[in-house]
Every structure is written in C-alpha cells, then in structure tokens.
N, C-alpha and C. Protein backbone atom coordinates (compact mmCIF):
# COMPACT_ATOMS: atom_id res chain seq x y z
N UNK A 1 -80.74 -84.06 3.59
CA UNK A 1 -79.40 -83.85 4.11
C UNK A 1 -78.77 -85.19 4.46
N UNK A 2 -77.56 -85.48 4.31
CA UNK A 2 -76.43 -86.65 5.02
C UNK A 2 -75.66 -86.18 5.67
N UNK A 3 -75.61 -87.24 6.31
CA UNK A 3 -74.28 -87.42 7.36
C UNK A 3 -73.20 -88.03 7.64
N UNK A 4 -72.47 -88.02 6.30
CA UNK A 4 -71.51 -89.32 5.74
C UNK A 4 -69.91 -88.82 6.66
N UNK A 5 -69.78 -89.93 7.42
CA UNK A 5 -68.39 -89.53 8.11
C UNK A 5 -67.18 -89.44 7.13
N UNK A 6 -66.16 -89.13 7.99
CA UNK A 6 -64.88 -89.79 7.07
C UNK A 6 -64.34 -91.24 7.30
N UNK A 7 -64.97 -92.41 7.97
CA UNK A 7 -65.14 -93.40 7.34
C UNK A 7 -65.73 -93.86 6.07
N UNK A 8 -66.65 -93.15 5.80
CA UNK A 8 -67.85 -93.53 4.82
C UNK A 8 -67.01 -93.10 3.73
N UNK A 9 -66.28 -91.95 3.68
CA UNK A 9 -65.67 -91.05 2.51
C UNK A 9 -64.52 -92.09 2.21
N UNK A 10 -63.66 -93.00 3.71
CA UNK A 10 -62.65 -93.73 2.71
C UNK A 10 -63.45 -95.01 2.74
N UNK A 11 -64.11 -95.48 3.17
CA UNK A 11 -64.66 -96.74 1.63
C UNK A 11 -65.55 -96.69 0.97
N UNK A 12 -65.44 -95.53 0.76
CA UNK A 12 -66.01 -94.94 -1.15
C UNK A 12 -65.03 -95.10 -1.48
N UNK A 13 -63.90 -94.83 -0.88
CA UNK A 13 -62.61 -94.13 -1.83
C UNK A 13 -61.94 -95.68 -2.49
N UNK A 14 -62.36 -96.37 -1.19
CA UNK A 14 -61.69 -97.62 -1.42
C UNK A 14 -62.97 -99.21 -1.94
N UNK A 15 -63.86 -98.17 -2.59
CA UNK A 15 -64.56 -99.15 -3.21
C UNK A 15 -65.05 -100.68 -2.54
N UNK A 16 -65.68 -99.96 -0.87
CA UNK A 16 -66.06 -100.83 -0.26
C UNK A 16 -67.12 -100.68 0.45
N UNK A 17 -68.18 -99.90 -0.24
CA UNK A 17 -69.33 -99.80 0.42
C UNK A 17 -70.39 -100.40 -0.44
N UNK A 18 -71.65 -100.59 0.15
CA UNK A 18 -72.69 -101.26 -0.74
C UNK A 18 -73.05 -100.67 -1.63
N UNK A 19 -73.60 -101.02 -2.62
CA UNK A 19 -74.12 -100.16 -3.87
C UNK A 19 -74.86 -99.09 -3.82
N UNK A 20 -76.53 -99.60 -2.60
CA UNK A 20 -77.12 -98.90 -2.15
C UNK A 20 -76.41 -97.12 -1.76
N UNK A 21 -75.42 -97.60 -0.92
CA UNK A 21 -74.47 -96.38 0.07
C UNK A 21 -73.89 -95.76 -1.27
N UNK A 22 -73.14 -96.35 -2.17
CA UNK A 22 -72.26 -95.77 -3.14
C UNK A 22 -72.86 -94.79 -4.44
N UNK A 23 -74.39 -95.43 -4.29
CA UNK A 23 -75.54 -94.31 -4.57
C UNK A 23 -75.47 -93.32 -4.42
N UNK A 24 -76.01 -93.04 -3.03
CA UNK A 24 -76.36 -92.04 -2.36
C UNK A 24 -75.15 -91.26 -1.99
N UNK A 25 -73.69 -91.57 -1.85
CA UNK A 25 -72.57 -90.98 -1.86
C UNK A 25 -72.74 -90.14 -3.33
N UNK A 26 -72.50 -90.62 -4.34
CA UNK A 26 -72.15 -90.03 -5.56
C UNK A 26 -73.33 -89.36 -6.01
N UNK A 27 -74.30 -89.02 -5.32
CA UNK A 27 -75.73 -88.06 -5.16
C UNK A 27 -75.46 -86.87 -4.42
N UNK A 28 -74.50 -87.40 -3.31
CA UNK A 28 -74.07 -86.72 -2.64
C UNK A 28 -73.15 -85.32 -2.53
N UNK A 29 -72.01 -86.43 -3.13
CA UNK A 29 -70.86 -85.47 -4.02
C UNK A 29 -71.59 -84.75 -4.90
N UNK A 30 -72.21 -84.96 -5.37
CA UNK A 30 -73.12 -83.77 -6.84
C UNK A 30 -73.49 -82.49 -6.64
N UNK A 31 -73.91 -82.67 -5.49
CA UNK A 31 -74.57 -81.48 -4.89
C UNK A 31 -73.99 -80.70 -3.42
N UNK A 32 -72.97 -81.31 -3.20
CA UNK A 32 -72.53 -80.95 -1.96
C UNK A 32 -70.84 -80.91 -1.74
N UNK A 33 -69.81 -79.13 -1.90
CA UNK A 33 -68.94 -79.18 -2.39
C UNK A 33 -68.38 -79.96 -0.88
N UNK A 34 -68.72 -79.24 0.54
CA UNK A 34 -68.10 -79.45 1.31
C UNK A 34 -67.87 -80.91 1.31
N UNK A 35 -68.76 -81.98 1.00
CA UNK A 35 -68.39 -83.12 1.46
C UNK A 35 -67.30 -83.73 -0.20
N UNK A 36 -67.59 -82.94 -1.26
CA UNK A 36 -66.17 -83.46 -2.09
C UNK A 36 -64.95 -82.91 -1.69
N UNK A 37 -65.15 -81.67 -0.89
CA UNK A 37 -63.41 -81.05 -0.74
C UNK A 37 -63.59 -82.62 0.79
N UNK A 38 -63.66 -82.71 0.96
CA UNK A 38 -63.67 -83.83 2.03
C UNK A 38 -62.89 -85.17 1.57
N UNK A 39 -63.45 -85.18 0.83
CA UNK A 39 -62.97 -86.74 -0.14
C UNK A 39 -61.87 -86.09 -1.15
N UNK A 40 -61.92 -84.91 -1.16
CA UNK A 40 -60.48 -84.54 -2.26
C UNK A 40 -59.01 -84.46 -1.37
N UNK A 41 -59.43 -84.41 0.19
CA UNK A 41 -58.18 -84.06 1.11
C UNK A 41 -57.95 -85.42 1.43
N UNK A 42 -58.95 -86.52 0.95
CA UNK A 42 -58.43 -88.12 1.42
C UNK A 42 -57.29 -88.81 -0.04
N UNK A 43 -57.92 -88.49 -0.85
CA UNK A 43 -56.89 -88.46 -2.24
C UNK A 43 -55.97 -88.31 -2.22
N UNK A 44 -55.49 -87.62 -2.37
CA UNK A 44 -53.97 -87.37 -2.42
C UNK A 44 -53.02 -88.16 -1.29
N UNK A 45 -53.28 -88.24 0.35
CA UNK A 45 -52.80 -89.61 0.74
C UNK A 45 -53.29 -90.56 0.59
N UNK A 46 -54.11 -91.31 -0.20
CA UNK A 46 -54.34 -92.63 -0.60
C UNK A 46 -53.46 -92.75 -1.69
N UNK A 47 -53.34 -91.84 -2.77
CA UNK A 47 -52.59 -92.10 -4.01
C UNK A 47 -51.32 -92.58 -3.29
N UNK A 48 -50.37 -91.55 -2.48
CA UNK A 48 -49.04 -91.45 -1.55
C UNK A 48 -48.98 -93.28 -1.29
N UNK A 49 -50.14 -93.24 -0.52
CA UNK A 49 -49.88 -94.47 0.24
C UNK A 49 -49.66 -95.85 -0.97
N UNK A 50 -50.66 -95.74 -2.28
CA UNK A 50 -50.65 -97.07 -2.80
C UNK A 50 -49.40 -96.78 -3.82
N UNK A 51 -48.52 -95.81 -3.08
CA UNK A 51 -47.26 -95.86 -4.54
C UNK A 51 -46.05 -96.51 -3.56
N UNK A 52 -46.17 -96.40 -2.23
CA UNK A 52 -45.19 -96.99 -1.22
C UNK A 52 -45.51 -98.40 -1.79
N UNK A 53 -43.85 -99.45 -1.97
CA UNK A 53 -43.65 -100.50 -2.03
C UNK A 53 -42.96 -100.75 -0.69
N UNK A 54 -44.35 -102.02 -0.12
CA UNK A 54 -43.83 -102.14 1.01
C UNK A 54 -43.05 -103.33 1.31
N UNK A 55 -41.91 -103.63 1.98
CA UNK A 55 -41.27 -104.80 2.04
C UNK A 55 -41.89 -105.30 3.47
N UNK A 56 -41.04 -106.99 3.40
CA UNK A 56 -41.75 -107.68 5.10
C UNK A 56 -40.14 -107.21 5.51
N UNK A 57 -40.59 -107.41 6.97
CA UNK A 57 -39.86 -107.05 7.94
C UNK A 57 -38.23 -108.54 7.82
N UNK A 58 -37.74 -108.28 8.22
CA UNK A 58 -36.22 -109.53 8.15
C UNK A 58 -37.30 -110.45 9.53
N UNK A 59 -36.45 -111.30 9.08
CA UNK A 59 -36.84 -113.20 9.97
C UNK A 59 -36.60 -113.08 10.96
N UNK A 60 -35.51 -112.46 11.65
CA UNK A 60 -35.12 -112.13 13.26
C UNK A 60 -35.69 -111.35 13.55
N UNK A 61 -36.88 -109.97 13.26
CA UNK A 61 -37.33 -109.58 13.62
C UNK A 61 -38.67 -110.12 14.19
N UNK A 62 -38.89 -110.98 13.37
CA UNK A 62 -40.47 -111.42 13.51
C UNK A 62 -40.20 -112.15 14.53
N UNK A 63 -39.01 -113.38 14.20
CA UNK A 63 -38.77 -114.14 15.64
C UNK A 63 -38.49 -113.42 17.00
N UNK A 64 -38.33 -112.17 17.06
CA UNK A 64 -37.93 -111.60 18.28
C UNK A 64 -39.10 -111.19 19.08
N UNK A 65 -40.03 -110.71 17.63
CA UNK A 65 -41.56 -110.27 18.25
C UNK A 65 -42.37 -111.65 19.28
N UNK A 66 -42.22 -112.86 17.94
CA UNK A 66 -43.06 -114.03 18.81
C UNK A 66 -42.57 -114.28 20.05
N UNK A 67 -40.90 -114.62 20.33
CA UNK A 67 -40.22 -114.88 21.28
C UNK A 67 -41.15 -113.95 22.32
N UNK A 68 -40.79 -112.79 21.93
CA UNK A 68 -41.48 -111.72 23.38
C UNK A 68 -43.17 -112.16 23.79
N UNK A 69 -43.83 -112.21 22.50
CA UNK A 69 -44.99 -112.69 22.60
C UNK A 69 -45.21 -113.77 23.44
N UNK A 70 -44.33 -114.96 23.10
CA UNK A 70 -44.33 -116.69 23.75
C UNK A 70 -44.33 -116.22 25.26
N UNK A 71 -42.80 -115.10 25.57
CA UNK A 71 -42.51 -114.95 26.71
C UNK A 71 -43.76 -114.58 27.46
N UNK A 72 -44.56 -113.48 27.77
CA UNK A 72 -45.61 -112.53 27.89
C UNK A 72 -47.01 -113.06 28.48
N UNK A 73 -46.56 -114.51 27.17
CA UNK A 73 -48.10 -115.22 27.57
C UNK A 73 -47.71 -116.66 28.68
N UNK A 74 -46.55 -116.82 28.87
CA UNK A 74 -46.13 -117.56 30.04
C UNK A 74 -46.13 -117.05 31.13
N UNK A 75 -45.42 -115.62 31.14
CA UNK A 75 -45.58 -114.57 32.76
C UNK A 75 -46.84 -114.77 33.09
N UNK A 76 -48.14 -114.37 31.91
CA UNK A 76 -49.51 -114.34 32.39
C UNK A 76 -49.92 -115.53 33.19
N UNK A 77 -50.04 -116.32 32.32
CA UNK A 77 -50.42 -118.29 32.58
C UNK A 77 -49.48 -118.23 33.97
N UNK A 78 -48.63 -117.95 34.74
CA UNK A 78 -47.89 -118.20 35.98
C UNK A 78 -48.35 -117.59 36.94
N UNK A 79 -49.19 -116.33 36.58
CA UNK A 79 -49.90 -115.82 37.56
C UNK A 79 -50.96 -115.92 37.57
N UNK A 80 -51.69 -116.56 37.22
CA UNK A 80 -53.02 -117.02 36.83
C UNK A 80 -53.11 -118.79 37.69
C-alpha cells in the first residue's frame, strides 16, 4: 500500500520528483483508480493555469510595494 499525498500527485504532475518516486507513482496509478481520479482532478487546473499568459505588474506598482516595504523596515529598526 502508499501513501502518496497531493503534494506528491502535483510533482508528478509537474515532473519533479526523483525517478526512484516517479516509479513507484506510475506503479501506483496502475493499480489504484482512487489515487488516478486524484491526479485526474489536478489536470485540468494545471492545464487552466499553464494557458494563462501572465503579464508583470506596471513600475509604480512595484515601486509602491518597496516604498511600503523601505517604510516598514525603518518603523521596525526605530523601535528596536
């Protein structure tokens, strides 16, 4: 028997586990529907997700983040 989480199920999915593991996963799946309907309900939002083209955020945004950031870590350092 295994005990493959749904971590384990997304990096199979995402082709980031050791060989050893990616073994015994696809041994796994063979014989065991519950843990493929498992990995079949991660599919379909992974596909979703790698069809989003994602843009960066605009320049004033990022500067507004650090600004707050810069700010944040000065309040700290003053009370310290």
């Amino acid at each position: 028997m295994h005990n493959f989480t749904t971590e384990d199920l997304l990096q199979y999915l995402y082709n980031e586990t050791s060989a050893e593991k990616k073994e015994a996963m696809n041994a796994a799946l063979i014989s065991d529907w519950s843990l493929r309907e498992k990995l079949e309900t991660l599919v379909a939002p992974k596909a979703t997700l790698d069809s989003i083209q994602l843009v960066s955020p605009r320049k004033s945004t990022l500067e507004s983040i650090l600004n707050y950031a810069e700010k944040s870590v000065e309040e700290f350092s003053e009370k310290v």
